[in-house]
Structure formats: C-alpha cells, structure tokens
PDB file of N, CA and C in Angstrom:
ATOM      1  N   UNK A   1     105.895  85.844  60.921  1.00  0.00           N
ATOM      2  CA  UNK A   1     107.173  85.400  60.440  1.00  0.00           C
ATOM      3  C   UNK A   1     107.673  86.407  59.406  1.00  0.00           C
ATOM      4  N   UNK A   2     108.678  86.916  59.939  1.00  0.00           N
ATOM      5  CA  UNK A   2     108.842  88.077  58.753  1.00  0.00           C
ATOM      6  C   UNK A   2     110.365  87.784  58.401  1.00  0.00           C
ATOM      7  N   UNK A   3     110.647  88.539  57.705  1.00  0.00           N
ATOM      8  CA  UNK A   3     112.112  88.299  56.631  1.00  0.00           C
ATOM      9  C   UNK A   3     113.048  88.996  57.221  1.00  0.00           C
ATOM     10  N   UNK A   4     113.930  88.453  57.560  1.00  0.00           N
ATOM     11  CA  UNK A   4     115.185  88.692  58.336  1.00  0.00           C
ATOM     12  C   UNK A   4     115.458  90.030  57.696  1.00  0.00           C
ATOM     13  N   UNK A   5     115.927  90.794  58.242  1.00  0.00           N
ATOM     14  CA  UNK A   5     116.159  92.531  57.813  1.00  0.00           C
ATOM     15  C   UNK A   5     117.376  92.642  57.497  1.00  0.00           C
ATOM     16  N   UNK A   6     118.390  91.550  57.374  1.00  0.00           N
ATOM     17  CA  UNK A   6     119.775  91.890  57.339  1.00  0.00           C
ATOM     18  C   UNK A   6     120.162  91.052  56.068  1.00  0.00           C
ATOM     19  N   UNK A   7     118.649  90.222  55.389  1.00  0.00           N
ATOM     20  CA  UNK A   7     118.943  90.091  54.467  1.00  0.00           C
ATOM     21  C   UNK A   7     118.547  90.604  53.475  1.00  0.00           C
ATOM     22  N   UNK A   8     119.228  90.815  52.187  1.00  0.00           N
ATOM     23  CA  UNK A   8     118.532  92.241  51.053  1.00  0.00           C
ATOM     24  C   UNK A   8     118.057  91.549  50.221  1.00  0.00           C
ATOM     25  N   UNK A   9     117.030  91.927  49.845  1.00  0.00           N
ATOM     26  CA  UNK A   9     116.027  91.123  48.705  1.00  0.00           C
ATOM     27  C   UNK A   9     117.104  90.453  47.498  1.00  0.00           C
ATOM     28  N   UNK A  10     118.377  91.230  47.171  1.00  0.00           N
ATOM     29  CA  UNK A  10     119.079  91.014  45.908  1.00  0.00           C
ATOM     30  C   UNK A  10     119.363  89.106  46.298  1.00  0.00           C
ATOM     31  N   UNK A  11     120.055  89.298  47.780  1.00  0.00           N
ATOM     32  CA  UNK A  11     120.303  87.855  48.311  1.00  0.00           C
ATOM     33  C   UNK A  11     119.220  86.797  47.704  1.00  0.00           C
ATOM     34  N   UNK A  12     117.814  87.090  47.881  1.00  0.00           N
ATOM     35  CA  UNK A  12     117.086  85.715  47.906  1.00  0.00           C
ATOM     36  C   UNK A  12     116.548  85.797  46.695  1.00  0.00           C
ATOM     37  N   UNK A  13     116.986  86.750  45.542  1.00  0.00           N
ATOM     38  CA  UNK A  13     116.614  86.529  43.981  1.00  0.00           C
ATOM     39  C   UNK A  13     117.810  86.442  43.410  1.00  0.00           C
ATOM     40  N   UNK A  14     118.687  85.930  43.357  1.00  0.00           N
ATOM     41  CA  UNK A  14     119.993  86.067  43.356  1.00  0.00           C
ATOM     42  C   UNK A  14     120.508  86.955  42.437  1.00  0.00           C
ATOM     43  N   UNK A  15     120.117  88.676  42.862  1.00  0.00           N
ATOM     44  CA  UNK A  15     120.649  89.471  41.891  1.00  0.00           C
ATOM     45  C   UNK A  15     119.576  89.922  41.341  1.00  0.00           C
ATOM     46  N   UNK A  16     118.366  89.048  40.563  1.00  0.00           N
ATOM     47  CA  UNK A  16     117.408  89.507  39.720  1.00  0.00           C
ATOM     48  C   UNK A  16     116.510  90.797  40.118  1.00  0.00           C
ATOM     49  N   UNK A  17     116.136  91.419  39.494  1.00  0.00           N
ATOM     50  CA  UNK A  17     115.126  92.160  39.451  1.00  0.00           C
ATOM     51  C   UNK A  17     113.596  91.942  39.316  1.00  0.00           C
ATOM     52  N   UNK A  18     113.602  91.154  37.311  1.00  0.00           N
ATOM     53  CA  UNK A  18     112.637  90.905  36.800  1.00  0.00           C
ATOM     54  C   UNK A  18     112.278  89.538  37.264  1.00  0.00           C
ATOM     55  N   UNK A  19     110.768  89.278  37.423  1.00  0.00           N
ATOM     56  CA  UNK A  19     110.765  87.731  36.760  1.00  0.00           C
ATOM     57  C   UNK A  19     110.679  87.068  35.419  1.00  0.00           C
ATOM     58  N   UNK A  20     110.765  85.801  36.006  1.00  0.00           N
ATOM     59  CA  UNK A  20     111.156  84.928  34.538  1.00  0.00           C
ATOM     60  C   UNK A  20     110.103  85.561  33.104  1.00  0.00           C
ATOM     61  N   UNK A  21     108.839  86.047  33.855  1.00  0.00           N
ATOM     62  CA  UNK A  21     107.408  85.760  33.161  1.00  0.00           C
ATOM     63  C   UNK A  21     106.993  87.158  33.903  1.00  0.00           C
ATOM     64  N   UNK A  22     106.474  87.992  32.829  1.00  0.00           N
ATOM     65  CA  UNK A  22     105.520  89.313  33.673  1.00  0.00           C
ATOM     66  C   UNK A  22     104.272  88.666  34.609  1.00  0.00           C
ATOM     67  N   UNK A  23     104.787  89.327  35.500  1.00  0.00           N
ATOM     68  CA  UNK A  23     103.353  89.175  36.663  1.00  0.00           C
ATOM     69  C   UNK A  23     102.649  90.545  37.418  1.00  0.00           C
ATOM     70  N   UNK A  24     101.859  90.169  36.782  1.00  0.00           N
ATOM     71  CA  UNK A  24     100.772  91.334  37.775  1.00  0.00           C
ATOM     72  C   UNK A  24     100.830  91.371  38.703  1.00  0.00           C
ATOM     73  N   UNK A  25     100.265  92.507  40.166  1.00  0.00           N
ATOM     74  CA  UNK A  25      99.434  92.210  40.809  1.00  0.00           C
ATOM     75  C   UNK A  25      98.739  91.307  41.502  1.00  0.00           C
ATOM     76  N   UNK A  26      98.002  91.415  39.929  1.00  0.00           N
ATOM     77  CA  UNK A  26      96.565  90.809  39.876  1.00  0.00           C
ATOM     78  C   UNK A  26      96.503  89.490  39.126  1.00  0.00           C
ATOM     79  N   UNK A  27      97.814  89.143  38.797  1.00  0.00           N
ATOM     80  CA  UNK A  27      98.184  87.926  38.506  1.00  0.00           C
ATOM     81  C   UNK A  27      97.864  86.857  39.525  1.00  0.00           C
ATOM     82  N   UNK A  28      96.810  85.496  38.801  1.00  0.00           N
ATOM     83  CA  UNK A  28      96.429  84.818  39.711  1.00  0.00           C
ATOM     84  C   UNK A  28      97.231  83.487  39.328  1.00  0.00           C
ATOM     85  N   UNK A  29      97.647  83.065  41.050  1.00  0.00           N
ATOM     86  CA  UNK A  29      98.415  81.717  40.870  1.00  0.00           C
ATOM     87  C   UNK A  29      98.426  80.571  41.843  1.00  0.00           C
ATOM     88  N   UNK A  30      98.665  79.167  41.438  1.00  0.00           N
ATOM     89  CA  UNK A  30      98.099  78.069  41.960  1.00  0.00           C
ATOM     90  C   UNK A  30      99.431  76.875  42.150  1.00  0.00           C
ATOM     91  N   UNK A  31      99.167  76.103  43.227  1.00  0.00           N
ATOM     92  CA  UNK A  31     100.029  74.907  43.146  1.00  0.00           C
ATOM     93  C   UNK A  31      99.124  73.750  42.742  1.00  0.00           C
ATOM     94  N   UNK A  32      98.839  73.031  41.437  1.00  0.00           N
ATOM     95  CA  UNK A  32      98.238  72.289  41.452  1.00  0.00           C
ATOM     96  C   UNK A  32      98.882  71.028  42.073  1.00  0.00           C
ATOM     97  N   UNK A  33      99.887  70.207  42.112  1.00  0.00           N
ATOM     98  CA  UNK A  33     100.302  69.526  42.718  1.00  0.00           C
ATOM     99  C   UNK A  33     101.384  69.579  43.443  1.00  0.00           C
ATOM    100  N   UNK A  34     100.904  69.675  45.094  1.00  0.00           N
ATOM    101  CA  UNK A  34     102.112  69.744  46.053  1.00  0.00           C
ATOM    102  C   UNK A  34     103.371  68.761  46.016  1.00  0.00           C
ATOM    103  N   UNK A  35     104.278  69.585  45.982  1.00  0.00           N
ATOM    104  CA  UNK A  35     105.672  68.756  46.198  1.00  0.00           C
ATOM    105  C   UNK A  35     106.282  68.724  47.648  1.00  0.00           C
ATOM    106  N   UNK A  36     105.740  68.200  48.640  1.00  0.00           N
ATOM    107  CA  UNK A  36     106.994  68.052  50.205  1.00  0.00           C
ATOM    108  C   UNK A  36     108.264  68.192  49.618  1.00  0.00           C
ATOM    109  N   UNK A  37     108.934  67.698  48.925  1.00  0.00           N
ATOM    110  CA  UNK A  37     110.392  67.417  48.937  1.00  0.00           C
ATOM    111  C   UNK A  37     111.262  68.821  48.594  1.00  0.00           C
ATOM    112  N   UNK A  38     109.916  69.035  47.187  1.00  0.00           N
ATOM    113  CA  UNK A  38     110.730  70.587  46.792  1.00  0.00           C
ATOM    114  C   UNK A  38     110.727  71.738  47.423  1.00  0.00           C
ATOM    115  N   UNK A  39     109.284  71.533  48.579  1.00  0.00           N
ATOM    116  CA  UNK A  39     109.478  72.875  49.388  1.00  0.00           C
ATOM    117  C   UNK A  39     110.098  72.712  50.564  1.00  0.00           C
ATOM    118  N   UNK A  40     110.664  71.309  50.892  1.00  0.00           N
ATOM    119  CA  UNK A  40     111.496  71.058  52.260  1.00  0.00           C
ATOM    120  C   UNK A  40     113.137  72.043  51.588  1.00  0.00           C
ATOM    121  N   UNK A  41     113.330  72.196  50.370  1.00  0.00           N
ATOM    122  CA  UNK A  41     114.594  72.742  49.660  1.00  0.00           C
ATOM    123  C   UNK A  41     114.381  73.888  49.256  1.00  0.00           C
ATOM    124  N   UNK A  42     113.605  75.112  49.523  1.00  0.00           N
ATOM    125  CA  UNK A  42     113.011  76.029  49.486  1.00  0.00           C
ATOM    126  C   UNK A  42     113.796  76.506  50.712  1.00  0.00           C
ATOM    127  N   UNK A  43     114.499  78.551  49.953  1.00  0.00           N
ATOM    128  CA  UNK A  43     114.411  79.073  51.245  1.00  0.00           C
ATOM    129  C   UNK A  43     113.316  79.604  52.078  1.00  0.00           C
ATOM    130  N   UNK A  44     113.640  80.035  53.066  1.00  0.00           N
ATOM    131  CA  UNK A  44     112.074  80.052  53.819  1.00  0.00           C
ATOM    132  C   UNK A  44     111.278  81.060  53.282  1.00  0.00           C
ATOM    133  N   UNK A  45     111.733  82.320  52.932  1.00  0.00           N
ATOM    134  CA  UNK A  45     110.523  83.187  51.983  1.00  0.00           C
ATOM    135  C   UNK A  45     109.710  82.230  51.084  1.00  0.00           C
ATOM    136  N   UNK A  46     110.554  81.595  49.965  1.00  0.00           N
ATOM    137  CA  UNK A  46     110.176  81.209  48.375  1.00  0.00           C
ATOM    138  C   UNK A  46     108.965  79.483  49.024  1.00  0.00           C
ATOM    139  N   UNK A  47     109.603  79.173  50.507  1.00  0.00           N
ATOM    140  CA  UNK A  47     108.626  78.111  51.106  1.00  0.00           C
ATOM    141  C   UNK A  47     107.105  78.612  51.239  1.00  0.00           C
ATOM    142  N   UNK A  48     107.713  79.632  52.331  1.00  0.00           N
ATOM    143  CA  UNK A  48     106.021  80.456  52.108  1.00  0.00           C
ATOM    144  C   UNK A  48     104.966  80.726  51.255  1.00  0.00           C
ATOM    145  N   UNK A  49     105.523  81.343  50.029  1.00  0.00           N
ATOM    146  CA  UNK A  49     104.669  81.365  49.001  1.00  0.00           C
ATOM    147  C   UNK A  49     104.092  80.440  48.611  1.00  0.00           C
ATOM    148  N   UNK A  50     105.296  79.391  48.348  1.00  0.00           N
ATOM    149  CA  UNK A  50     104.703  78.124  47.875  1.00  0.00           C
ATOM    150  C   UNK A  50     103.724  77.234  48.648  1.00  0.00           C
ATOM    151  N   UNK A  51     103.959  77.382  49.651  1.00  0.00           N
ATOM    152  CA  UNK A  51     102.809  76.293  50.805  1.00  0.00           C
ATOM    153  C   UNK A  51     101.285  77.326  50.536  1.00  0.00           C
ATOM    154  N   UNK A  52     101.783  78.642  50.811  1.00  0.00           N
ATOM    155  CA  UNK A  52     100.458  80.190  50.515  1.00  0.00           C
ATOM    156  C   UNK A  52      99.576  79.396  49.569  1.00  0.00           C
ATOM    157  N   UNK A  53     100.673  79.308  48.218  1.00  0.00           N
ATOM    158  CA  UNK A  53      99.877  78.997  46.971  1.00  0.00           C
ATOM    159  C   UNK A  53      99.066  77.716  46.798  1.00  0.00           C
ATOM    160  N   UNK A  54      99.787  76.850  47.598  1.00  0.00           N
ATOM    161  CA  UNK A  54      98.661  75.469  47.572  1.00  0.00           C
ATOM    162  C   UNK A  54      97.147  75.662  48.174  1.00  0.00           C
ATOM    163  N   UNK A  55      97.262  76.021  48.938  1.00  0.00           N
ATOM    164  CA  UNK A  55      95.879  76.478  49.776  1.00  0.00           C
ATOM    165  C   UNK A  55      94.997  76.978  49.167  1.00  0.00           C
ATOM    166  N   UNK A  56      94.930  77.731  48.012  1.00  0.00           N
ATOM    167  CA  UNK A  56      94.147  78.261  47.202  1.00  0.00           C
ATOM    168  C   UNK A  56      94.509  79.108  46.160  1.00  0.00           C
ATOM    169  N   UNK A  57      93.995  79.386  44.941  1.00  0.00           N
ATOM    170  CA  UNK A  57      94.646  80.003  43.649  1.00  0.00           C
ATOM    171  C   UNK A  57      94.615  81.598  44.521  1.00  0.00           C
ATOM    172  N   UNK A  58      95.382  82.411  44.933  1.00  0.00           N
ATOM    173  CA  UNK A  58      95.656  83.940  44.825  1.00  0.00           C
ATOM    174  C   UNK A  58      96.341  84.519  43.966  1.00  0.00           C
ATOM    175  N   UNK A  59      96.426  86.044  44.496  1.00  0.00           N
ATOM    176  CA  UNK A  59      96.975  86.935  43.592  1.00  0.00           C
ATOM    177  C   UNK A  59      98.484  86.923  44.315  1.00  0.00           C
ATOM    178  N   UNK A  60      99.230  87.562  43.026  1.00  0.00           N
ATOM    179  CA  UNK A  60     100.843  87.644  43.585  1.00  0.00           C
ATOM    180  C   UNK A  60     100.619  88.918  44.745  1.00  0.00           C
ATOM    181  N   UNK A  61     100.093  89.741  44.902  1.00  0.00           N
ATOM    182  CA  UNK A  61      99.527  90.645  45.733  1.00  0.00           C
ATOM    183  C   UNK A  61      99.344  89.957  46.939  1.00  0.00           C
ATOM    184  N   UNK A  62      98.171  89.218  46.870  1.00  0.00           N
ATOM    185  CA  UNK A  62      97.720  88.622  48.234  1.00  0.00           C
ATOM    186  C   UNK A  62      99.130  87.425  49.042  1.00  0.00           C
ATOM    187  N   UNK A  63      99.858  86.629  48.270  1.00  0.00           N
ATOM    188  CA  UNK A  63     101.122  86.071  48.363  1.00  0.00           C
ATOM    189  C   UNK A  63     101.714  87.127  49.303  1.00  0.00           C
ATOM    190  N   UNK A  64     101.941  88.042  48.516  1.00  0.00           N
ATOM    191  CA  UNK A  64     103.519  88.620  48.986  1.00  0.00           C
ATOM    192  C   UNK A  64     102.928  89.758  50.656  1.00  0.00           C
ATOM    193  N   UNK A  65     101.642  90.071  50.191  1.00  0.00           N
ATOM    194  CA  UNK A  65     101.197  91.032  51.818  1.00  0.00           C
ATOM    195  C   UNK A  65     101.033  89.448  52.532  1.00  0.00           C
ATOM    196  N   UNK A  66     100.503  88.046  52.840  1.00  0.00           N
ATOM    197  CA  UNK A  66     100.298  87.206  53.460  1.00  0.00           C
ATOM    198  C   UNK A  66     101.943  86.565  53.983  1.00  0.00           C
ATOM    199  N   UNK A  67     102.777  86.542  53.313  1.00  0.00           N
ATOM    200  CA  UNK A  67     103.998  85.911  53.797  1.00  0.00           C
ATOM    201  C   UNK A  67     105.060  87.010  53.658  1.00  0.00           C
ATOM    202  N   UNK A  68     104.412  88.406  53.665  1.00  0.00           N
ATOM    203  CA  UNK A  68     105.614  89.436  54.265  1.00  0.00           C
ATOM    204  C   UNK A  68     107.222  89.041  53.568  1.00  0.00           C
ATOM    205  N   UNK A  69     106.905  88.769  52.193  1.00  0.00           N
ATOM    206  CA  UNK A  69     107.956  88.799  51.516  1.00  0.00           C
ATOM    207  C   UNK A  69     107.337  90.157  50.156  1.00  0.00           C
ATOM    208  N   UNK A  70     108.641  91.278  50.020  1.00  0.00           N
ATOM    209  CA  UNK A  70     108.116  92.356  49.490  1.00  0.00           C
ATOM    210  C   UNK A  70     107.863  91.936  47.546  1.00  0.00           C
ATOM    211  N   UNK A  71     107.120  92.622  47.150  1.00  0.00           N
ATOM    212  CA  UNK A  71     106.341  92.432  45.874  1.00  0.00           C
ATOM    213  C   UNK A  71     107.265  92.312  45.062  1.00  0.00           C
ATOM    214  N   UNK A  72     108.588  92.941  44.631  1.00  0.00           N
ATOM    215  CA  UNK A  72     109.545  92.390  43.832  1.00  0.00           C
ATOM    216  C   UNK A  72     109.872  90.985  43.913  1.00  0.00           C
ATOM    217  N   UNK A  73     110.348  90.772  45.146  1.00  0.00           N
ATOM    218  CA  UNK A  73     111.027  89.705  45.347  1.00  0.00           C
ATOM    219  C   UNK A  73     110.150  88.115  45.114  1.00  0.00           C
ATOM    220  N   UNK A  74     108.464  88.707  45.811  1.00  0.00           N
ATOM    221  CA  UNK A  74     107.797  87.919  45.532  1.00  0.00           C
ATOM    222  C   UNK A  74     107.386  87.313  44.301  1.00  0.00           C
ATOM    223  N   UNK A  75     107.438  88.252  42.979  1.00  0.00           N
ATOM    224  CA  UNK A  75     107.119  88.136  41.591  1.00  0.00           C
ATOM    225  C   UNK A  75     108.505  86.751  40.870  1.00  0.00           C
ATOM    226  N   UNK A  76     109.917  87.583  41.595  1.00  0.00           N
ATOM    227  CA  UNK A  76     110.749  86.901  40.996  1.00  0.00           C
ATOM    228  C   UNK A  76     111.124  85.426  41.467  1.00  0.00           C
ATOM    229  N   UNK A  77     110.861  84.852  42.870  1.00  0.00           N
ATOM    230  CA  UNK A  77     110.713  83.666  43.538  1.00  0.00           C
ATOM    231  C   UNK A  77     109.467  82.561  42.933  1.00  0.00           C
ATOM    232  N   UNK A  78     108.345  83.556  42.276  1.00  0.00           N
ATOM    233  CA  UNK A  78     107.051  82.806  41.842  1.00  0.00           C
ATOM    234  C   UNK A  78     107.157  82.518  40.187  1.00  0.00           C
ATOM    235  N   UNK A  79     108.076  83.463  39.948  1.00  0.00           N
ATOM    236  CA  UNK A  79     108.402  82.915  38.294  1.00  0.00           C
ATOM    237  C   UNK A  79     109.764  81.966  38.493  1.00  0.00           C
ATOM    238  N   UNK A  80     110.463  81.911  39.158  1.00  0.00           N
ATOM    239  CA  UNK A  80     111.212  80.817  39.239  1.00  0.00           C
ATOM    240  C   UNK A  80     110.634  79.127  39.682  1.00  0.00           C
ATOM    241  N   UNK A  81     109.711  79.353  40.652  1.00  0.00           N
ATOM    242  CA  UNK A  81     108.898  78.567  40.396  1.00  0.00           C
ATOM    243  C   UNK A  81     108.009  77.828  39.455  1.00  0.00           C
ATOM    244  N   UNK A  82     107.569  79.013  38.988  1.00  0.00           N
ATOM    245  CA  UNK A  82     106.606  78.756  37.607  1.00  0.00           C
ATOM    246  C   UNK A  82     107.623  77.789  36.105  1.00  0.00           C
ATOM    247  N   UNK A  83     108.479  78.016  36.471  1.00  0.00           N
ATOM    248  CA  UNK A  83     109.511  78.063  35.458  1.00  0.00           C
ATOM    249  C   UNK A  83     110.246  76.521  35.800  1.00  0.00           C
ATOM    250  N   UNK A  84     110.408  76.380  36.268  1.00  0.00           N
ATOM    251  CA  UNK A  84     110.429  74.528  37.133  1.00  0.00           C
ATOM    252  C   UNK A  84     109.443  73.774  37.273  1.00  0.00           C
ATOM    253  N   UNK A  85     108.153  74.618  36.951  1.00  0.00           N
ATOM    254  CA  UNK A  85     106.666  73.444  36.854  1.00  0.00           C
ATOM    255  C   UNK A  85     105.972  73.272  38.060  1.00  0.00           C
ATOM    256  N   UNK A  86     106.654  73.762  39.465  1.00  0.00           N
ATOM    257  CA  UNK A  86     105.712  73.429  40.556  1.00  0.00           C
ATOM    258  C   UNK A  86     104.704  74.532  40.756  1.00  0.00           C
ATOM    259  N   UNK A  87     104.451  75.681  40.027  1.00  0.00           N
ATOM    260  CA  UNK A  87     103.355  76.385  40.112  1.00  0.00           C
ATOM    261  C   UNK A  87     103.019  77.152  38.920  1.00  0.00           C
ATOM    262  N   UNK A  88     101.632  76.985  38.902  1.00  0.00           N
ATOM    263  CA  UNK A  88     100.801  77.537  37.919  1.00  0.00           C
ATOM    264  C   UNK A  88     100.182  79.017  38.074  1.00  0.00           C
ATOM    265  N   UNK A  89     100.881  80.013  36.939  1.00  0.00           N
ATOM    266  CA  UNK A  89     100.530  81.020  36.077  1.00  0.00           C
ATOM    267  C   UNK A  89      99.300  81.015  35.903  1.00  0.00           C
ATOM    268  N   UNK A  90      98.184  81.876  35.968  1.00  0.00           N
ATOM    269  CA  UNK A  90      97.026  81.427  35.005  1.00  0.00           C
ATOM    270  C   UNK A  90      96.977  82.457  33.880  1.00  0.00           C
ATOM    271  N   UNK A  91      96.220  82.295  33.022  1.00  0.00           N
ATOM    272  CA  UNK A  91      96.381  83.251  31.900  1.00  0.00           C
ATOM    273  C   UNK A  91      95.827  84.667  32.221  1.00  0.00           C
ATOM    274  N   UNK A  92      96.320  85.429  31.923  1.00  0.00           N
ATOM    275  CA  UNK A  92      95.695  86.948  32.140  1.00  0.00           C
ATOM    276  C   UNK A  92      94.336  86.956  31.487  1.00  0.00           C
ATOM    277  N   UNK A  93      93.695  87.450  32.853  1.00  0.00           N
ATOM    278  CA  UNK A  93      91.889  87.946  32.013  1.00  0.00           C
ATOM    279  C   UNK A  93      92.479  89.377  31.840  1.00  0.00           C
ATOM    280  N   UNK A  94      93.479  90.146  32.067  1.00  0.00           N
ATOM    281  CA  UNK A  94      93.306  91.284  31.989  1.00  0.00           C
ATOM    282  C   UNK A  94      94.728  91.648  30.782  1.00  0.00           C
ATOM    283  N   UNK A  95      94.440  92.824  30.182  1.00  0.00           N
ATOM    284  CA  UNK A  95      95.803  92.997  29.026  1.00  0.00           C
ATOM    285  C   UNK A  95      96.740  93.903  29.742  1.00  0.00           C
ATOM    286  N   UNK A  96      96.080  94.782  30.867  1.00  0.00           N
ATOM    287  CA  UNK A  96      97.238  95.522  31.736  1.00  0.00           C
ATOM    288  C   UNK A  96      96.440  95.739  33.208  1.00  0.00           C
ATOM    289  N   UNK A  97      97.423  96.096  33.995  1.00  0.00           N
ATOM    290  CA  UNK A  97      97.081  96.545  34.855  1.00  0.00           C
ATOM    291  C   UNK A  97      95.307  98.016  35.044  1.00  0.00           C
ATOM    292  N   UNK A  98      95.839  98.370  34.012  1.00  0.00           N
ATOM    293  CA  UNK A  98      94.589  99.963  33.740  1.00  0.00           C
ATOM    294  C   UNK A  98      93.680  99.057  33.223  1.00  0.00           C
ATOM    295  N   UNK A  99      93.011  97.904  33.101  1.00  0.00           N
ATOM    296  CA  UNK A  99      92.417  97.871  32.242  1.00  0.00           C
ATOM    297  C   UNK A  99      90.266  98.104  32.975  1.00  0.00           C
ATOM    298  N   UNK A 100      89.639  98.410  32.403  1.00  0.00           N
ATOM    299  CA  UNK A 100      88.418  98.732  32.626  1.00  0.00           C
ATOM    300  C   UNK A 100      88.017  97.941  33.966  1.00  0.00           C
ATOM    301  N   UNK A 101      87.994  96.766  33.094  1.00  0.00           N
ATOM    302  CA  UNK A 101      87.035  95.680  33.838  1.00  0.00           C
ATOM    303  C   UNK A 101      87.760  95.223  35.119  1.00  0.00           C
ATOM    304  N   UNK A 102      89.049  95.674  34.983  1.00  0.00           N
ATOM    305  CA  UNK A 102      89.652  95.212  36.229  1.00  0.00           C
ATOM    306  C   UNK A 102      90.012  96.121  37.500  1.00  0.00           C
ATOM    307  N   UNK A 103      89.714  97.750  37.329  1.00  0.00           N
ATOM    308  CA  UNK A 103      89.606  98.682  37.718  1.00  0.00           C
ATOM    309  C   UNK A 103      88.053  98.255  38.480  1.00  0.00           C
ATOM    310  N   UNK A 104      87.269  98.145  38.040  1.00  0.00           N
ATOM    311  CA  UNK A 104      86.025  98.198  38.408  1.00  0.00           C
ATOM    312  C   UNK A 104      85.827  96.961  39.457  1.00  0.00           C
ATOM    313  N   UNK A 105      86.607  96.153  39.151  1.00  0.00           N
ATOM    314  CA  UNK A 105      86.442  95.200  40.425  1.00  0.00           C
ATOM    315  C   UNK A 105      87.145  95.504  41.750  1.00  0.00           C
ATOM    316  N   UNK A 106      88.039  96.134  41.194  1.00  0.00           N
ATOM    317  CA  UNK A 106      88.770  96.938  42.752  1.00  0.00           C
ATOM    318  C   UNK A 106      87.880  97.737  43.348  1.00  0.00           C
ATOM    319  N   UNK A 107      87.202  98.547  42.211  1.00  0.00           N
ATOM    320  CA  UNK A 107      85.906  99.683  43.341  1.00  0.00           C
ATOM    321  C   UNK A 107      85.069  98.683  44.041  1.00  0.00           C
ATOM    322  N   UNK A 108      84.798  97.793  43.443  1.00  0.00           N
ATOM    323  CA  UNK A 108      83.881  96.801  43.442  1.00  0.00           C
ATOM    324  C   UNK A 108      84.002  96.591  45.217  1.00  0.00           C
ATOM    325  N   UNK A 109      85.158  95.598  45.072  1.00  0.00           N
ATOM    326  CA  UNK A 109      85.395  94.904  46.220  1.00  0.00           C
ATOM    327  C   UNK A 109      86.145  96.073  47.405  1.00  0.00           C
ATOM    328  N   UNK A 110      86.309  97.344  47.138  1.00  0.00           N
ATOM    329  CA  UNK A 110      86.573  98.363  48.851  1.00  0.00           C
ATOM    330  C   UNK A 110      84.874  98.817  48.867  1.00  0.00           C
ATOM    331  N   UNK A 111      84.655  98.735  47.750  1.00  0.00           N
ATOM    332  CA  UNK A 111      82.571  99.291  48.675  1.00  0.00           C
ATOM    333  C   UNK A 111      82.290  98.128  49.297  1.00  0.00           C
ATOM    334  N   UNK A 112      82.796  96.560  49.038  1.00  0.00           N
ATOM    335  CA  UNK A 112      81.980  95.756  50.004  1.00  0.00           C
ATOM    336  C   UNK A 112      83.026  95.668  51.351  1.00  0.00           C
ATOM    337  N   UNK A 113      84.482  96.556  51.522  1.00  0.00           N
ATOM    338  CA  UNK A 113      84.865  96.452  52.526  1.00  0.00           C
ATOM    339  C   UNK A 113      84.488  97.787  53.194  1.00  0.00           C
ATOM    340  N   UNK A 114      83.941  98.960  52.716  1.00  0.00           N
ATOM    341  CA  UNK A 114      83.618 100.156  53.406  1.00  0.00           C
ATOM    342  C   UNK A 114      81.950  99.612  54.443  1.00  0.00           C
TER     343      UNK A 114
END
C-alpha cells in the first residue's frame, strides 16, 4: 500500500515541516490504548502508523520504512498524534543521534544481520 504519488507530503502535514516534538530515528513509540473511532478519522498514511504503532512499541524509522510513508512526513503525523494523547513518545535513552551507546547498537544489530 503505498502513498498516492500525486499527493505531496506538504498535503498530508498540512504545510509543516517540523514535528510538534523532536523525533529521532531512533525514537521509540507506542499506542498504549487503541482508539477505533480515531483511526476510522485518520487519513490513510497517519492510519497506518497508528494501527503500525499498536502492534508493538517501534522506532519512527521502522513506522515510516513499514507503511511507506516518507520519514518527514512520518515524524510530523506521529507528533500530531502524540500531541492529542493517542500515542506515546518514550523518553530518549539517547541525547543525540551520534551518541556512543547508540552507535554501537547499530554495529551491533548489521553483524547479527551479516
């Protein structure tokens, strides 16, 4: 299911760039309690994520390559979310992207995919 090509990311963030809330990556995020109603009112990208996210806590990374909505757009649909209460932010283990310990889990995890 991929994203209509004739529509431009500006369309389904209406305009935005940023999100509400910096998100990583490696920012990990969760639906703790599903809403039917609110994602029946969801466009179909910002649905995706959200149904994605119930299923299990991921990264905004793993979100946006799984429902083929691109990484901008995905950041700014998940802080609008976040920002209405139906999904949970978790706190950064990490202070940036460069940071040591989080570098090392990336080597980590392509040696157990090599």
């Amino acid at each position: 299911m991929t994203v209509n090509p004739w529509v431009r990311p500006y369309v389904l963030t209406g305009g935005r760039t940023q999100p509400r809330q910096r998100l990583f990556v490696h920012t990990l995020v969760a639906v703790p309690h599903y809403d039917p109603e609110y994602a029946h009112r969801l466009p179909p990208e910002a649905r995706r994520l959200y149904e994605r996210a119930r299923s299990a806590v991921q990264s905004v990374a793993e979100l946006s390559a799984h429902c083929e909505v691109s990484l901008g757009v995905t950041r700014v649909l998940l802080g609008d979310m976040a920002a209405r209460g139906h999904l949970v932010i978790n706190p950064e283990t990490y202070s940036s992207p460069y940071d040591p310990r989080l570098l090392e889990r990336v080597i980590d995890g392509l040696y157990e995919l090599a």
